[in-house]
C-alpha atoms as a PDB file:
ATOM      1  CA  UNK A   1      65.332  -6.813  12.628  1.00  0.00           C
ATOM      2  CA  UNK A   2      64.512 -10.160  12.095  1.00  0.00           C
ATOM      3  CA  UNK A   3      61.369  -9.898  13.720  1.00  0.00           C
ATOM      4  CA  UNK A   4      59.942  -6.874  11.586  1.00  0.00           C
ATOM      5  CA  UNK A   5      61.249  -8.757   8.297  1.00  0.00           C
ATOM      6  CA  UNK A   6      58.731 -11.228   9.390  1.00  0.00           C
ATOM      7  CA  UNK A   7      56.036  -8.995   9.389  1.00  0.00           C
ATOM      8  CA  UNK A   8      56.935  -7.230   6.195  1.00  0.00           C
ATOM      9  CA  UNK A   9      56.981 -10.824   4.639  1.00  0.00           C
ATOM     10  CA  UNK A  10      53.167 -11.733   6.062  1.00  0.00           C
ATOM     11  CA  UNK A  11      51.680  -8.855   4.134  1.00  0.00           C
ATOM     12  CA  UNK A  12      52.778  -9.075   0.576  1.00  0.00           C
ATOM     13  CA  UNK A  13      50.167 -11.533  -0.342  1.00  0.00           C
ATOM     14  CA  UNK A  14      47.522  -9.111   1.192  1.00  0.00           C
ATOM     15  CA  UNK A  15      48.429  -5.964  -0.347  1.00  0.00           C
ATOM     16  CA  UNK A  16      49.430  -7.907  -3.904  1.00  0.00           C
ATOM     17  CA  UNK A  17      46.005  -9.658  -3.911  1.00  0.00           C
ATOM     18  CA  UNK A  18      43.861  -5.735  -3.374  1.00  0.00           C
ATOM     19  CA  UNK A  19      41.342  -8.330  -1.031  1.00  0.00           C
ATOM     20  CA  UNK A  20      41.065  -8.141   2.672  1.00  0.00           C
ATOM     21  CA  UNK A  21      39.621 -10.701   4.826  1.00  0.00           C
ATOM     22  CA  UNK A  22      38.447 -10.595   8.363  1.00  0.00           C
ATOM     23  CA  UNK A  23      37.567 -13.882  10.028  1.00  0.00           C
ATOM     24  CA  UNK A  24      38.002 -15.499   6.696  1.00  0.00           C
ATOM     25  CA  UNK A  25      41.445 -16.550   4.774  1.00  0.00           C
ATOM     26  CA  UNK A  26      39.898 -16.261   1.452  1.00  0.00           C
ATOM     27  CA  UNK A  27      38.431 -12.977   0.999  1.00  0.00           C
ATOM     28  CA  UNK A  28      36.101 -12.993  -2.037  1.00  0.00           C
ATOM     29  CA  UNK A  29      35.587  -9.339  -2.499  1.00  0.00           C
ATOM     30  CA  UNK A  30      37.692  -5.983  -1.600  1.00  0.00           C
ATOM     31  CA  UNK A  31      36.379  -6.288   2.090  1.00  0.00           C
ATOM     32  CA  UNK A  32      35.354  -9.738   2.756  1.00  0.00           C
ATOM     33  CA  UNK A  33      33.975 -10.396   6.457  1.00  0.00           C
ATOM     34  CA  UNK A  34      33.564 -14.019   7.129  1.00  0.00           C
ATOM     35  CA  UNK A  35      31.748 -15.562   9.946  1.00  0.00           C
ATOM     36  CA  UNK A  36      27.933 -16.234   9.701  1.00  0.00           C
ATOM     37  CA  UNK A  37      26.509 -14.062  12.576  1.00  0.00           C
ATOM     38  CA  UNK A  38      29.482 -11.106  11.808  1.00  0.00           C
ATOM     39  CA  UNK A  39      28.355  -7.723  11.514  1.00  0.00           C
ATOM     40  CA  UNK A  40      30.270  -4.303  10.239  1.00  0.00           C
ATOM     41  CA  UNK A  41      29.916  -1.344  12.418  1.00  0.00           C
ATOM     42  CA  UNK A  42      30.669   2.009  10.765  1.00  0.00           C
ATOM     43  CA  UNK A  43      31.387   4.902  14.041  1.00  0.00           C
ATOM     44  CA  UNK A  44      30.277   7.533  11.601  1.00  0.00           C
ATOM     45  CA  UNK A  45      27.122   6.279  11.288  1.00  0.00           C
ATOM     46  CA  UNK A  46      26.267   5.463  14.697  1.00  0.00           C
ATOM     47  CA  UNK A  47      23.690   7.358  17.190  1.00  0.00           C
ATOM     48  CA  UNK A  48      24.248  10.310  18.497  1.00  0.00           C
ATOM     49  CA  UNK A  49      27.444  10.645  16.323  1.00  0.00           C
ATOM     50  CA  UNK A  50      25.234  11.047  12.990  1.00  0.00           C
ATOM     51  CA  UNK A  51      22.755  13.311  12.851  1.00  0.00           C
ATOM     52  CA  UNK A  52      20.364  11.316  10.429  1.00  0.00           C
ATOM     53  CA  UNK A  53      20.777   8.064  12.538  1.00  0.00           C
ATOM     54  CA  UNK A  54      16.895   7.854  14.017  1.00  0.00           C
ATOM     55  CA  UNK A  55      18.455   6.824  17.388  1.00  0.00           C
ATOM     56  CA  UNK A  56      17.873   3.509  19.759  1.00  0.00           C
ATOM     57  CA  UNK A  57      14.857   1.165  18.785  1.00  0.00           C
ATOM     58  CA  UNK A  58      14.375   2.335  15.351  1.00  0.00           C
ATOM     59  CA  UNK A  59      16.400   1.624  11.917  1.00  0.00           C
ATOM     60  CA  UNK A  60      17.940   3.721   9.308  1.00  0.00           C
ATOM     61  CA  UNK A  61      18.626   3.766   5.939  1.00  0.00           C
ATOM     62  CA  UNK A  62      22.120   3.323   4.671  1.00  0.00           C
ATOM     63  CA  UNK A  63      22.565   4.725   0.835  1.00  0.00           C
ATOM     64  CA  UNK A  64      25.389   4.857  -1.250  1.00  0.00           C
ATOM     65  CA  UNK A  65      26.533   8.293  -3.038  1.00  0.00           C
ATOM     66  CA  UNK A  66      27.829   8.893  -6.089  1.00  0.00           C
ATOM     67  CA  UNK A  67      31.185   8.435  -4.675  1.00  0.00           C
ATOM     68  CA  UNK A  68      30.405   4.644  -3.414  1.00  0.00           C
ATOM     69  CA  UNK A  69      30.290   6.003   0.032  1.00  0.00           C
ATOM     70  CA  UNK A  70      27.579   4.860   3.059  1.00  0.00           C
ATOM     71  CA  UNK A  71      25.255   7.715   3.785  1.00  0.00           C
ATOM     72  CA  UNK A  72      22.608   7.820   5.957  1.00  0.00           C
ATOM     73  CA  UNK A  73      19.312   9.196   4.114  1.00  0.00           C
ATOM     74  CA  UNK A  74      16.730  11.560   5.802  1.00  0.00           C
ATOM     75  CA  UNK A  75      13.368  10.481   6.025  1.00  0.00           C
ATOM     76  CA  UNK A  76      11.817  13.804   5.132  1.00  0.00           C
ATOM     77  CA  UNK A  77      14.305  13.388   1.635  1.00  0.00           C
ATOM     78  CA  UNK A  78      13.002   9.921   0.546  1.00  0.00           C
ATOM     79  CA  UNK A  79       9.777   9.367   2.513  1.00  0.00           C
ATOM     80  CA  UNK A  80       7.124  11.472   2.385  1.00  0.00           C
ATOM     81  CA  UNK A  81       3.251  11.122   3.972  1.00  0.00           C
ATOM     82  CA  UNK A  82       1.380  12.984   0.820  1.00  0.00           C
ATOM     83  CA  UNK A  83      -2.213  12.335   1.907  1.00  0.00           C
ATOM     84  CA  UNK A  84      -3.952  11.245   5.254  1.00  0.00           C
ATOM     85  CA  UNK A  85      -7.757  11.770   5.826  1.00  0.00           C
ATOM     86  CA  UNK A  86      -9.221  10.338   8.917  1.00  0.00           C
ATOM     87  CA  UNK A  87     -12.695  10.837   7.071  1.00  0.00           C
ATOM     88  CA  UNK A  88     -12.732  10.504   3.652  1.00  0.00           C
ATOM     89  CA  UNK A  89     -15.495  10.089   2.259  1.00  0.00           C
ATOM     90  CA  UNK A  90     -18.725  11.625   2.207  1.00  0.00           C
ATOM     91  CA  UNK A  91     -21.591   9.514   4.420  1.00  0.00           C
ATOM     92  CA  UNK A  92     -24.626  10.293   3.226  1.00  0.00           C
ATOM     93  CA  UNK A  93     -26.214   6.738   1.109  1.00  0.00           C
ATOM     94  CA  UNK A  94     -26.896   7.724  -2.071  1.00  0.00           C
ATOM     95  CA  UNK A  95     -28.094   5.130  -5.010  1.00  0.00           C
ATOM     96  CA  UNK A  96     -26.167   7.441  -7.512  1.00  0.00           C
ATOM     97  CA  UNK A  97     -22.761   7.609  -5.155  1.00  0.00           C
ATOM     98  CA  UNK A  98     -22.210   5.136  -3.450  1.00  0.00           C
ATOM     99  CA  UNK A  99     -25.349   2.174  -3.256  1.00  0.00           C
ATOM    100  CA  UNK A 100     -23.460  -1.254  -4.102  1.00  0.00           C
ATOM    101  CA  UNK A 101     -26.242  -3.931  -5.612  1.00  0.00           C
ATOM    102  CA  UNK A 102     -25.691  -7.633  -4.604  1.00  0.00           C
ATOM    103  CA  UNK A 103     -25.411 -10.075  -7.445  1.00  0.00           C
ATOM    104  CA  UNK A 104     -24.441 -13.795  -7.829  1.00  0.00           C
ATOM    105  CA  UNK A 105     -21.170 -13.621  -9.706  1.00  0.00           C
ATOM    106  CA  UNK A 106     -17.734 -13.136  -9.427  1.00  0.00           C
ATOM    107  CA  UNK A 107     -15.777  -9.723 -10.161  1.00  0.00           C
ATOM    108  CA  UNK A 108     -18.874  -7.374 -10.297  1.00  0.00           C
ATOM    109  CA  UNK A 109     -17.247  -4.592  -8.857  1.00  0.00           C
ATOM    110  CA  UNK A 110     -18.883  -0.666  -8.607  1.00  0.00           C
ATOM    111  CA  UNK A 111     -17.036   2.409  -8.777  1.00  0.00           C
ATOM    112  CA  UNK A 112     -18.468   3.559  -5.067  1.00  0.00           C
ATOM    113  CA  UNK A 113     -18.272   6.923  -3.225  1.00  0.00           C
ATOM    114  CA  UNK A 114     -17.006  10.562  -3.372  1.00  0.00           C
ATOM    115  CA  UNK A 115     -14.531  12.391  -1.287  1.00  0.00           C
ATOM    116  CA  UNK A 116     -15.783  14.382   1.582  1.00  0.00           C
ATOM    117  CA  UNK A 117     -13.680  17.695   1.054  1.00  0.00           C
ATOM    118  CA  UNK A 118     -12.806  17.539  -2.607  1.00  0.00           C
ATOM    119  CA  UNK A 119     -10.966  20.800  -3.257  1.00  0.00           C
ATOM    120  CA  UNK A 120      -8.181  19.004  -0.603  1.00  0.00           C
ATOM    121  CA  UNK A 121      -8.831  15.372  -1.796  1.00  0.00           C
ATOM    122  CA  UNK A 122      -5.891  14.722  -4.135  1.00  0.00           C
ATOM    123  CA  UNK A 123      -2.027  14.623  -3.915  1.00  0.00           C
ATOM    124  CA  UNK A 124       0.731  15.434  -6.365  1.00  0.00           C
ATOM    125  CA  UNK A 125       3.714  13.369  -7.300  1.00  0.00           C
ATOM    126  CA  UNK A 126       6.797  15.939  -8.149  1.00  0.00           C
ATOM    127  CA  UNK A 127       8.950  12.789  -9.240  1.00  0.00           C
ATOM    128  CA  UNK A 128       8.448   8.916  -9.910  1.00  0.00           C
ATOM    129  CA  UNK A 129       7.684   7.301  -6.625  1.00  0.00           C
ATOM    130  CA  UNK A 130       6.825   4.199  -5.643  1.00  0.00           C
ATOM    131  CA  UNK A 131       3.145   4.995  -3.805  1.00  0.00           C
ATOM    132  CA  UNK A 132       1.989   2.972  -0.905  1.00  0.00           C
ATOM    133  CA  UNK A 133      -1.593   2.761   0.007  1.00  0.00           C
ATOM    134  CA  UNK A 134      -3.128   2.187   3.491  1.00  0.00           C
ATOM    135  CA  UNK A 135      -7.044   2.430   4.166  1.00  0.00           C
ATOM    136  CA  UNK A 136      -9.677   1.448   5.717  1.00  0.00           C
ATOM    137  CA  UNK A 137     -13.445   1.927   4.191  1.00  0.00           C
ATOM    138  CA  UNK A 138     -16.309   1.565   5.811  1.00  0.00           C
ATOM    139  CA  UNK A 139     -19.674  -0.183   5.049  1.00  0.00           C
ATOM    140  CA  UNK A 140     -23.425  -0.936   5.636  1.00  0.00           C
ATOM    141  CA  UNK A 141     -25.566  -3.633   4.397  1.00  0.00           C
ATOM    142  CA  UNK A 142     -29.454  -3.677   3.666  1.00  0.00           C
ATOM    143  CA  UNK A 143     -32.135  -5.300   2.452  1.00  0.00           C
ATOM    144  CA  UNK A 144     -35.208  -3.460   0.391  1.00  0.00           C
ATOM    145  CA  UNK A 145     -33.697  -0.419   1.725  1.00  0.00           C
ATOM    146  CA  UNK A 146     -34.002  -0.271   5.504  1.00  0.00           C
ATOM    147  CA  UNK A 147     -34.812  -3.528   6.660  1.00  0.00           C
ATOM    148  CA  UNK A 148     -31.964  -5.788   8.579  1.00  0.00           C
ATOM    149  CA  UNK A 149     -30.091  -8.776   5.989  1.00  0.00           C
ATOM    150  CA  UNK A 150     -32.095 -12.207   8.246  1.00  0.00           C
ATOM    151  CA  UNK A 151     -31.523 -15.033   5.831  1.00  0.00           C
ATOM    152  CA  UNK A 152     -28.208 -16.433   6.887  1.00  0.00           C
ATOM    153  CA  UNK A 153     -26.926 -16.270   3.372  1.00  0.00           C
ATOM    154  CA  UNK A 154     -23.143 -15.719   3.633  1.00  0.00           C
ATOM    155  CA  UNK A 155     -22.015 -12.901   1.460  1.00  0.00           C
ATOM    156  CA  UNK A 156     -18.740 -11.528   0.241  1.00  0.00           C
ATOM    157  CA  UNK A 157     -17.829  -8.090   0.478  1.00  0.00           C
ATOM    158  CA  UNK A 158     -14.657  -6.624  -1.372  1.00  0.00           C
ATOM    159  CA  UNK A 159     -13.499  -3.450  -1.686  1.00  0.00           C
ATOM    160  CA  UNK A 160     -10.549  -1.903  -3.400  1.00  0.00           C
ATOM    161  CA  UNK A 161      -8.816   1.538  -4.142  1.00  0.00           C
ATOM    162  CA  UNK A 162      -8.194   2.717  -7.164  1.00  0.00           C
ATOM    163  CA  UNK A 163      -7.044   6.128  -8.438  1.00  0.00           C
ATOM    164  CA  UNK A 164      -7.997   9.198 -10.982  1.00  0.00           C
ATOM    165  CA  UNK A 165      -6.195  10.972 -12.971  1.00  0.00           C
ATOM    166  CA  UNK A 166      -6.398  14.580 -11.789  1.00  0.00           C
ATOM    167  CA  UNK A 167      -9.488  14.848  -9.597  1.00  0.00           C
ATOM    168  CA  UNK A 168     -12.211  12.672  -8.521  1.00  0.00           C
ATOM    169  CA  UNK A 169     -13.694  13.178 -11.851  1.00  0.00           C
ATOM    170  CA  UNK A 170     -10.791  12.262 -14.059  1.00  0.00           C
ATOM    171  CA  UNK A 171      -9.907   8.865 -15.971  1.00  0.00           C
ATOM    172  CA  UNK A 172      -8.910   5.792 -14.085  1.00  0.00           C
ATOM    173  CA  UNK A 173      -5.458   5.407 -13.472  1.00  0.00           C
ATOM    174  CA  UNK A 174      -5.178   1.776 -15.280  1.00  0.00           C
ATOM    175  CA  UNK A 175      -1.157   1.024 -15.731  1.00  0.00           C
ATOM    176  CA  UNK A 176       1.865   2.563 -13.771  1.00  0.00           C
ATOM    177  CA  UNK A 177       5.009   3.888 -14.756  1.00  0.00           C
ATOM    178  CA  UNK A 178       7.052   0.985 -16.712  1.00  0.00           C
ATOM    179  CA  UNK A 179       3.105   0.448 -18.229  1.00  0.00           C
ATOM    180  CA  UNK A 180       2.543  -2.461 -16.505  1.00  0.00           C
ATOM    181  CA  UNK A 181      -1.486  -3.078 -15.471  1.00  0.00           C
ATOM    182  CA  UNK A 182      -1.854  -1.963 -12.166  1.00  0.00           C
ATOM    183  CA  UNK A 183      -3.328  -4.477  -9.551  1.00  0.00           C
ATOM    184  CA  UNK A 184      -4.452  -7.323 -12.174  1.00  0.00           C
ATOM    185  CA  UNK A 185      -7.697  -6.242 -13.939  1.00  0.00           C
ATOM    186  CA  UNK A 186     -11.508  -6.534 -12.191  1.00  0.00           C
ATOM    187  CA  UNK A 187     -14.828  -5.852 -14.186  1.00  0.00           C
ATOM    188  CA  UNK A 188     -16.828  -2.188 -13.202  1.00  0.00           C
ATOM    189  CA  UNK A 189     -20.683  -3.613 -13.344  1.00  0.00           C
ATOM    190  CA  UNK A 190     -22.081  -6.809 -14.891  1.00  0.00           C
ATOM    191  CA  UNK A 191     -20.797  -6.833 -18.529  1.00  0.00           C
ATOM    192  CA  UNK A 192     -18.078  -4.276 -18.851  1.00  0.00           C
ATOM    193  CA  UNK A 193     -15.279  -4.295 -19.843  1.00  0.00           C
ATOM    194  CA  UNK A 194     -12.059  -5.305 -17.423  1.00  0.00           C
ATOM    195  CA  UNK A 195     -10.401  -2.532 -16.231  1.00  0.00           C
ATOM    196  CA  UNK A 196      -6.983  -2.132 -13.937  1.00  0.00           C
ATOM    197  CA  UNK A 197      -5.804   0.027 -11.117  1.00  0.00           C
ATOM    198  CA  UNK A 198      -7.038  -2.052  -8.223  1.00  0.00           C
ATOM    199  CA  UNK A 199      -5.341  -1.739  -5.497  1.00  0.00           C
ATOM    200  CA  UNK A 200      -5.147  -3.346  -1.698  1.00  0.00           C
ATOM    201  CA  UNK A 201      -8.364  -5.435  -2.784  1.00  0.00           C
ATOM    202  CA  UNK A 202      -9.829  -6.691   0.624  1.00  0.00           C
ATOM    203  CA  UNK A 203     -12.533  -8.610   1.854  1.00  0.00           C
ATOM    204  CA  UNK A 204     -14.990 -10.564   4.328  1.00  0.00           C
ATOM    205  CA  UNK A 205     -18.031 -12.581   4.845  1.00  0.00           C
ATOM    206  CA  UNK A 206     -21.236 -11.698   6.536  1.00  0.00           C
ATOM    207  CA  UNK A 207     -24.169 -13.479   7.674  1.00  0.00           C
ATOM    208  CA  UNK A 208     -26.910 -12.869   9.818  1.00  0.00           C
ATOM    209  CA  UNK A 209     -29.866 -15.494  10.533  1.00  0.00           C
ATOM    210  CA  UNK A 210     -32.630 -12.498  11.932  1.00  0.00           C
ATOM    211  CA  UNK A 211     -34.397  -9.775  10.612  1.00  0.00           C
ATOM    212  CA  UNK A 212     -34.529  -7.555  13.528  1.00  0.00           C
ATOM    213  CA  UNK A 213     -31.384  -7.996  15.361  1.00  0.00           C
ATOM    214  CA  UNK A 214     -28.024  -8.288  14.300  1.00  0.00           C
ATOM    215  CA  UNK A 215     -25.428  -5.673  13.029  1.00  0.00           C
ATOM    216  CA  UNK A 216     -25.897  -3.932   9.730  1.00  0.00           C
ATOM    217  CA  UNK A 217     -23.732  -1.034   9.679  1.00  0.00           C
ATOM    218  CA  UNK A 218     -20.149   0.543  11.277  1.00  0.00           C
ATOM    219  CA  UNK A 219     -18.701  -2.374   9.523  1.00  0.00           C
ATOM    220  CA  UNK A 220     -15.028  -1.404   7.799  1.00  0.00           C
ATOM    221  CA  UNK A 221     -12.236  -3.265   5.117  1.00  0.00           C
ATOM    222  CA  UNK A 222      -8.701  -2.595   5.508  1.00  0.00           C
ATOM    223  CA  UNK A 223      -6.268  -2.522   2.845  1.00  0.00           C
ATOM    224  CA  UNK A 224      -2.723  -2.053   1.904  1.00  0.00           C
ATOM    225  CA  UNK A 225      -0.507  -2.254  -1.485  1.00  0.00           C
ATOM    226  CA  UNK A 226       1.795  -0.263  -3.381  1.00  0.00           C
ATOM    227  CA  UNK A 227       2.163   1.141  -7.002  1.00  0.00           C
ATOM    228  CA  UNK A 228       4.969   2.666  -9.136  1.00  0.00           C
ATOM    229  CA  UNK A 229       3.349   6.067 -10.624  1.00  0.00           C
ATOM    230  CA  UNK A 230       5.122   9.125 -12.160  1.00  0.00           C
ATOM    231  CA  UNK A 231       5.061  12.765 -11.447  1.00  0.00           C
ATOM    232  CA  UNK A 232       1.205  13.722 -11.740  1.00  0.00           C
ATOM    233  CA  UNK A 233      -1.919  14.693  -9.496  1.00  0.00           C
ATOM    234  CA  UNK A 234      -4.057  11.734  -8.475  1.00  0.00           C
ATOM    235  CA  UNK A 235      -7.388  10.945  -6.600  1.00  0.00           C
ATOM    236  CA  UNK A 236      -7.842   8.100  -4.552  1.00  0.00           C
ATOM    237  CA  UNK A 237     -11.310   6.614  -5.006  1.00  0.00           C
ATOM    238  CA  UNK A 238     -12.943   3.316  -4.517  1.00  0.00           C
ATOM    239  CA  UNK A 239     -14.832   0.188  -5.816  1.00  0.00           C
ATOM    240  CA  UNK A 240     -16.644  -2.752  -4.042  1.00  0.00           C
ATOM    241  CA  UNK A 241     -18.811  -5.633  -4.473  1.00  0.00           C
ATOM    242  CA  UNK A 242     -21.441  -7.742  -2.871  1.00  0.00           C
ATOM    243  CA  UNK A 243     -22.076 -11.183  -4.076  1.00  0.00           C
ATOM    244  CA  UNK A 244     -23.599 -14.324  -3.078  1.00  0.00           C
ATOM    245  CA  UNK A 245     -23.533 -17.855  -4.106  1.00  0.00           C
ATOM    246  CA  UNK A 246     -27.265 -17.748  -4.729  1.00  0.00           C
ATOM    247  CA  UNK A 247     -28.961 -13.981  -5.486  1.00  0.00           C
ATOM    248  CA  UNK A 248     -32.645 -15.674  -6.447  1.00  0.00           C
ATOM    249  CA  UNK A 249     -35.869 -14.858  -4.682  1.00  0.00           C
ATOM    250  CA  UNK A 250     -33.495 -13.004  -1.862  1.00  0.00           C
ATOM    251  CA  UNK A 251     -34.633  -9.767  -2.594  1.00  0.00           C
ATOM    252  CA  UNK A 252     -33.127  -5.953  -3.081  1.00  0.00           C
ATOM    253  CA  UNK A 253     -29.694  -6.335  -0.987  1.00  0.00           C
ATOM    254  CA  UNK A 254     -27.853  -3.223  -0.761  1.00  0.00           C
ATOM    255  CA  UNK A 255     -24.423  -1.816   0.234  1.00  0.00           C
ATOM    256  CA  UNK A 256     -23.722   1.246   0.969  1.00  0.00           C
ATOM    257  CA  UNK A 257     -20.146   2.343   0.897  1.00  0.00           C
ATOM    258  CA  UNK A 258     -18.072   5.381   2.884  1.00  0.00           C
ATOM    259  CA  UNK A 259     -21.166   5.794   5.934  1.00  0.00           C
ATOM    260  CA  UNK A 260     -19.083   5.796   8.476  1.00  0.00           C
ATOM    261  CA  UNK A 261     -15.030   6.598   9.104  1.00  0.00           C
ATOM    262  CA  UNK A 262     -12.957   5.976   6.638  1.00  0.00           C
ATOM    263  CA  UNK A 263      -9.378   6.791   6.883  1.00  0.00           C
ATOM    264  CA  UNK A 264      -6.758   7.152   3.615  1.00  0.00           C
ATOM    265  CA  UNK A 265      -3.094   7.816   4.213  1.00  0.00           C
ATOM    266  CA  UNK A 266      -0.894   7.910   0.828  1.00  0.00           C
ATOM    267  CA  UNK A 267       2.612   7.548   1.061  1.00  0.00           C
ATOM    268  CA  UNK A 268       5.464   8.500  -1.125  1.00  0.00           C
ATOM    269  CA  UNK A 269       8.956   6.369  -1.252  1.00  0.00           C
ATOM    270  CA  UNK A 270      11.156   8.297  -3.319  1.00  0.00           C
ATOM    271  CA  UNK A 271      13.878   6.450  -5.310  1.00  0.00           C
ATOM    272  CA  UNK A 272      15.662   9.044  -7.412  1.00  0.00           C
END
């Protein structure tokens, strides 16, 4: 008797307190595990024992329900691929479409390109979504229109994505949902006006010190960002740049962008 009074005794201050610790005396919360390298493992949500559990060497997402309990979410419920083109825009070089003219100052970008198959070149938000962007555009680079870049001028080549409202024809997508401006602001030609919706701006140098060798085209920019948007149809279209400390006396230099490969995958992470 005496020795189950004893144990009675021990855990009055545990149930009068409503805290339990484990590893720790002082529980801070309801459940309180102490210990810096402790970790809580929950059988129901284990592999195979939960069907939404992705299994060994991958992760899963733990939610919480309306009732405060742990759930497991499906990846087909809260992540979804909307859009992936392994060849999105169209190649052909076209001054009108998609010719890029160097210049000698900052933030001269140029609406460049058009998609290859445009009645399929769109995708449709049913709900807000947080929208993340992966691509990677491709480029060429010429001077007076077919000869070879040879003056060893290094010159910066950006690109961005951006998106329309709609189709490929519609108004630039400029602020998200909470009507913040998306991606910071960059300037559409020399003397415009600034503009948002850049996304996953990238960029790199190129050079080349001869005007019959060295490589002038298959070249590609790879970007990557992510955007709060609402329910809506939207086109993903881009913008580049080609600039150089010094554009005097160097002649017509030209970019071309979307001549070779260019791959766009749009993905949707649900929140609601």
């Amino acid at each position: 008797m005496k020795r189950y009074l004893y144990l009675t005794i021990l855990l009055i201050p545990i149930l009068s307190s409503g805290q339990v610790g484990i590893n720790t005396t002082s529980p801070q919360q309801g459940v309180h595990v102490g210990g810096s390298s402790s970790t809580v493992r929950v059988e129901g949500l284990s592999y195979p024992n939960n069907p939404n559990n992705l299994g060994p060497g991958n992760t899963s997402r733990v939610f919480v329900d309306a009732n405060g309990d742990l759930i497991l979410g499906t990846a087909q419920a809260n992540i979804a691929i909307l859009f992936d083109s392994e060849n999105y825009l169209d190649d052909t070089s076209n001054p009108s479409v998609n010719q890029i003219t160097q210049h000698g100052y900052g933030d001269g970008f140029t609406y460049a390109g058009i998609p290859r198959d445009i009645p399929n070149s769109t995708f449709t938000l049913t709900e807000p979504a947080i929208v993340e962007i992966n691509y990677s555009v491709s480029w060429l680079i010429e001077k007076n229109g077919t000869n070879r870049v040879g003056d060893g001028n290094a010159r910066a080549i950006q690109t961005l994505m951006y998106f329309r409202q709609g189709d490929y024809l519609g108004p630039v997508v400029t602020h998200d949902l909470d009507g913040n401006l998306i991606g910071g602001s960059f300037e559409v030609s020399a003397g415009s006006s600034l503009l948002g919706g850049g996304l996953g701006i990238s960029g790199q140098y190129y050079n080349n010190k001869h005007t019959l060798k060295g490589e002038y085209e298959n070249f590609h920019n790879s970007g990557t960002d992510y955007v709060k948007l609402p329910p809506g149809t939207y086109c993903p279209m881009f913008s580049a740049q080609l600039a150089v400390s010094d554009a005097s006396a160097a002649g017509a230099m030209k970019m071309y962008v979307g001549t070779g490969k260019d791959e766009v995958q749009i993905i949707a992470h649900y929140y609601n």
